[in-house]
Structure formats: structure tokens, C-alpha cells
N, C-alpha and C. Protein backbone atom coordinates (compact mmCIF):
# COMPACT_ATOMS: atom_id res chain seq x y z
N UNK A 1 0.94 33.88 8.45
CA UNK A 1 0.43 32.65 7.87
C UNK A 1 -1.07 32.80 7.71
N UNK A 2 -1.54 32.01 6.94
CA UNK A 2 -2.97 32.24 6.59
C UNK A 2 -3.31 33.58 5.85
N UNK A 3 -4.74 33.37 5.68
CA UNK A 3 -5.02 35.40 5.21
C UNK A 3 -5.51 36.28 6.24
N UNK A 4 -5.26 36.96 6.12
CA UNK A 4 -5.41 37.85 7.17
C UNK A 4 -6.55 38.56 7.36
N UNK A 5 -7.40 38.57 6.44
CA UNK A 5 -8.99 39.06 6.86
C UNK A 5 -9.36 37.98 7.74
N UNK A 6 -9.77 36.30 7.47
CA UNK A 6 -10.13 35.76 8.36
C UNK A 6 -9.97 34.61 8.66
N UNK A 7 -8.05 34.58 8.78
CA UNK A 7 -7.36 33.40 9.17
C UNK A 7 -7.73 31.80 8.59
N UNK A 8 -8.20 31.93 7.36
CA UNK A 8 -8.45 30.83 7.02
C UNK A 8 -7.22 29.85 6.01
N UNK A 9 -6.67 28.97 6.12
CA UNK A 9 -5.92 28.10 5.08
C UNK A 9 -6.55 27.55 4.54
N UNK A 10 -5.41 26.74 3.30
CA UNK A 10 -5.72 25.53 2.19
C UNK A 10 -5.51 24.40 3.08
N UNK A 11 -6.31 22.85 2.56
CA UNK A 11 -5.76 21.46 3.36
C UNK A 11 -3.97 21.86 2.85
N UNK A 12 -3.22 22.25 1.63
CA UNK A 12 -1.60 22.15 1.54
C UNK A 12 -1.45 22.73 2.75
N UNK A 13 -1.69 23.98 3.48
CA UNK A 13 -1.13 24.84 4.57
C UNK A 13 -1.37 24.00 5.73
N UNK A 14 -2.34 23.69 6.14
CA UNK A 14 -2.98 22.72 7.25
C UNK A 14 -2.03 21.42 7.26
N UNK A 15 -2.03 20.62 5.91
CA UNK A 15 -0.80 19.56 5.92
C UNK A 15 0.97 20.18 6.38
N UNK A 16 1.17 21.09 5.72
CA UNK A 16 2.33 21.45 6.30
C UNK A 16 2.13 21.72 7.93
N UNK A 17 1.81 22.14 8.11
CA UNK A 17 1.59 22.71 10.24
C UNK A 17 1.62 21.40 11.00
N UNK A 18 0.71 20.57 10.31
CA UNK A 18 0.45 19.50 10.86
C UNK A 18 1.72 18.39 10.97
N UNK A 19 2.56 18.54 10.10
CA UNK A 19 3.57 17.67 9.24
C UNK A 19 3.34 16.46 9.02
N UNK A 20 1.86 16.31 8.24
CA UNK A 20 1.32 15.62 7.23
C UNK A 20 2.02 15.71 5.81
N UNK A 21 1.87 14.24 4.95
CA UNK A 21 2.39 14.07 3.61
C UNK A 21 1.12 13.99 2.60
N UNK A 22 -0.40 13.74 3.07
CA UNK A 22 -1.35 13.17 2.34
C UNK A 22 -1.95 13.81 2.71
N UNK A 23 -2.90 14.67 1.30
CA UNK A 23 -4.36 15.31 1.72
C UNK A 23 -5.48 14.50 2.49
N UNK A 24 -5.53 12.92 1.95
CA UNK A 24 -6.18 12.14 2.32
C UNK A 24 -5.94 12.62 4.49
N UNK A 25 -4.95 12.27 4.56
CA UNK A 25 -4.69 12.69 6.18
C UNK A 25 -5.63 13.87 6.58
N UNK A 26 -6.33 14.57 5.87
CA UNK A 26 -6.61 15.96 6.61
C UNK A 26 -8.50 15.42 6.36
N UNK A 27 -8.60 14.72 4.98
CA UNK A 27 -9.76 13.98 4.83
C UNK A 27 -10.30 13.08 5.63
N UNK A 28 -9.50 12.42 6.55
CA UNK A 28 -9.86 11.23 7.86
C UNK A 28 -9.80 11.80 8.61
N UNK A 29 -9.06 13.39 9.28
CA UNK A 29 -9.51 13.81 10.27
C UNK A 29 -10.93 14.61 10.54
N UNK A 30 -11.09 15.12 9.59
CA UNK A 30 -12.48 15.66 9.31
C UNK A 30 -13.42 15.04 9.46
N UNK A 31 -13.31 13.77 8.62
CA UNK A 31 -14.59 12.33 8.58
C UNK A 31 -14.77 11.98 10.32
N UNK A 32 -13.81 11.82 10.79
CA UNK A 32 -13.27 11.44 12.62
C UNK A 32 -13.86 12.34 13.13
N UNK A 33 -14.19 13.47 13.11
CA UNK A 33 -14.90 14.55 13.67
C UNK A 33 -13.38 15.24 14.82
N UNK A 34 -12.31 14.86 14.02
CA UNK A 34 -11.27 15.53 14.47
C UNK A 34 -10.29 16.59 14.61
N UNK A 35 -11.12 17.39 13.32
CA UNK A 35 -11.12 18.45 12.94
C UNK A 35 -12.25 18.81 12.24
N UNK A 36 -13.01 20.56 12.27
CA UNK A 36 -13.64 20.81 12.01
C UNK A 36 -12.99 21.54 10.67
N UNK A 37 -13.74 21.94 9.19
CA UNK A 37 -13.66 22.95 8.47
C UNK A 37 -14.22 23.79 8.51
N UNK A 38 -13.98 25.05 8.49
CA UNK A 38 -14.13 26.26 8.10
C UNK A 38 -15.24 26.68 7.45
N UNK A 39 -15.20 26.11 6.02
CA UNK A 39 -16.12 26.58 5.13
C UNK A 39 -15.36 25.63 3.48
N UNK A 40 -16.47 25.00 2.88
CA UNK A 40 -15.96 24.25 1.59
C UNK A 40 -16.07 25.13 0.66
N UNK A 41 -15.20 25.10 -0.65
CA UNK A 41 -15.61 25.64 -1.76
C UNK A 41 -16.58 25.21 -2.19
N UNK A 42 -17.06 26.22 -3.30
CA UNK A 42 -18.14 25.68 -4.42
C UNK A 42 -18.12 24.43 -5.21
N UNK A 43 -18.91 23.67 -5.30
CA UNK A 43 -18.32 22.84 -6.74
C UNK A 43 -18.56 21.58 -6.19
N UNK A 44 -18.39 20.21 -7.20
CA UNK A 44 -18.45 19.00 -6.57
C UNK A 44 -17.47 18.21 -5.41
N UNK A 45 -16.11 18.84 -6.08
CA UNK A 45 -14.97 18.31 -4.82
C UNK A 45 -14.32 19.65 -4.63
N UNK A 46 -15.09 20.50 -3.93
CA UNK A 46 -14.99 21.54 -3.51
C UNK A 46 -13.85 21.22 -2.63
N UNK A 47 -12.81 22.30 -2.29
CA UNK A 47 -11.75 22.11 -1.57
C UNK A 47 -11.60 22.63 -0.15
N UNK A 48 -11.33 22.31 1.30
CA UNK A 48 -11.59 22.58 2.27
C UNK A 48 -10.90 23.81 2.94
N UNK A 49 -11.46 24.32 3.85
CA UNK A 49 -10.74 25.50 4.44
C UNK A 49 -10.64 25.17 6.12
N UNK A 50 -9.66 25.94 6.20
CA UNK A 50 -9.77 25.51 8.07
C UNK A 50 -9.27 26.93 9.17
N UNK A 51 -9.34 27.13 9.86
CA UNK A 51 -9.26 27.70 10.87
C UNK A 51 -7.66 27.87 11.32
N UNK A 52 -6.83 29.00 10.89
CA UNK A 52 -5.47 28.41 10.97
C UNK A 52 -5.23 27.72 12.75
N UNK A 53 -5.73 28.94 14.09
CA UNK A 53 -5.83 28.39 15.09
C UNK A 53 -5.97 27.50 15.11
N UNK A 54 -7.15 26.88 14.23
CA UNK A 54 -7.70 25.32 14.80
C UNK A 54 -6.59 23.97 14.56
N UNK A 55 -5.80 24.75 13.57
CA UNK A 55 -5.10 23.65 12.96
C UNK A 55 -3.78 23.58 13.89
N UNK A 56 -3.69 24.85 14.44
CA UNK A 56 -2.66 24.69 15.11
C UNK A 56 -2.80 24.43 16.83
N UNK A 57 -3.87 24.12 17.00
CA UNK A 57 -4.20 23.46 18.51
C UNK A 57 -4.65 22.24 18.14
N UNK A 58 -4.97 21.82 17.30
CA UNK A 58 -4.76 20.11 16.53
C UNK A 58 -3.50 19.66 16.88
N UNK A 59 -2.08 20.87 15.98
CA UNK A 59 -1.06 20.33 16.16
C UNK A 59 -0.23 20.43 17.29
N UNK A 60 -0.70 21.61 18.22
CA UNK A 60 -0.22 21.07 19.55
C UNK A 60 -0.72 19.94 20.46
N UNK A 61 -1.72 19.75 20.09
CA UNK A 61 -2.75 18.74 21.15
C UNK A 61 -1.74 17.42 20.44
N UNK A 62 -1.66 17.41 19.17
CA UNK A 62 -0.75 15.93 18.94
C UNK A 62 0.63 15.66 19.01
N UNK A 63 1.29 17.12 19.76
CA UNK A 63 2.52 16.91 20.02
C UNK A 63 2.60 16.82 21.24
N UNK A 64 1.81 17.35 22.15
CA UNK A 64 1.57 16.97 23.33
C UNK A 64 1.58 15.62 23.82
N UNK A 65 0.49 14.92 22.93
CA UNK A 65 -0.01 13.41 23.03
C UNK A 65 1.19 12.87 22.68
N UNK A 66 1.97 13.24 21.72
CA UNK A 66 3.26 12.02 21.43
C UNK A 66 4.00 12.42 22.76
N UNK A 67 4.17 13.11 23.01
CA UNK A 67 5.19 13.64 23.84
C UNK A 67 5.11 13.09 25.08
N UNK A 68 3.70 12.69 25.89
CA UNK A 68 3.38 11.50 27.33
C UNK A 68 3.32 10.52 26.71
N UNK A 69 3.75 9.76 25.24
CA UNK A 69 3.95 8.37 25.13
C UNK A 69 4.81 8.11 25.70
């Protein structure tokens, strides 16, 4: 998963892991300082990159958390 020079995804890859339906979702965690990006593209609505690890200790940390509800 991810690329393999330097593990980076798309917000689509990050939404799937996460099992998110809305880019917006990956946009409020970022704003929240709840996830960090990677690195943005060029351009005005440059598109985000993330850390596949990161995304996936996001998504354990929130399965965890549902999981002691």
C-alpha cells in the first residue's frame, strides 16, 4: 500500500484505511490538528498527502477509542 519510495498516500487511500465516505472528513481532521500531512501539491487546491503509518495509527487509535466505549 502506498508508494514505496516514501510511503506516502492520496486523501482517496487515507479515506479508505480510515473507513471514511467524505474527503471533507480527512479536511476536519487536519484543520483539528488531528492529523498531520505529509506534503501538499502544487497549485491552488493542491491535493494532500499523508504518511501511510500515520494514517494507520489514526486508524488504530480510533478503533481502539470505539472499542472502550
Amino acid at each position: 500500500m502506498g508508494h514505496p519510495m516514501n510511503d506516502e498516500i492520496t486523501t482517496r487511500e487515507a479515506l479508505d484505511i480510515l473507513g471514511l465516505a467524505h474527503p471533507s472528513s480527512i479536511t476536519h481532521l487536519v484543520a483539528e490538528h488531528k492529523l498531520k500531512d505529509s506534503r501538499r501539491m502544487h497549485g491552488k487546491c493542491g491535493a494532500y498527502l499523508f504518511s501511510c503509518a500515520n494514517i494507520e495509527r489514526l486508524r488504530d487509535e480510533r478503533n481502539s477509542a470505539s472499542g472502550a466505549a
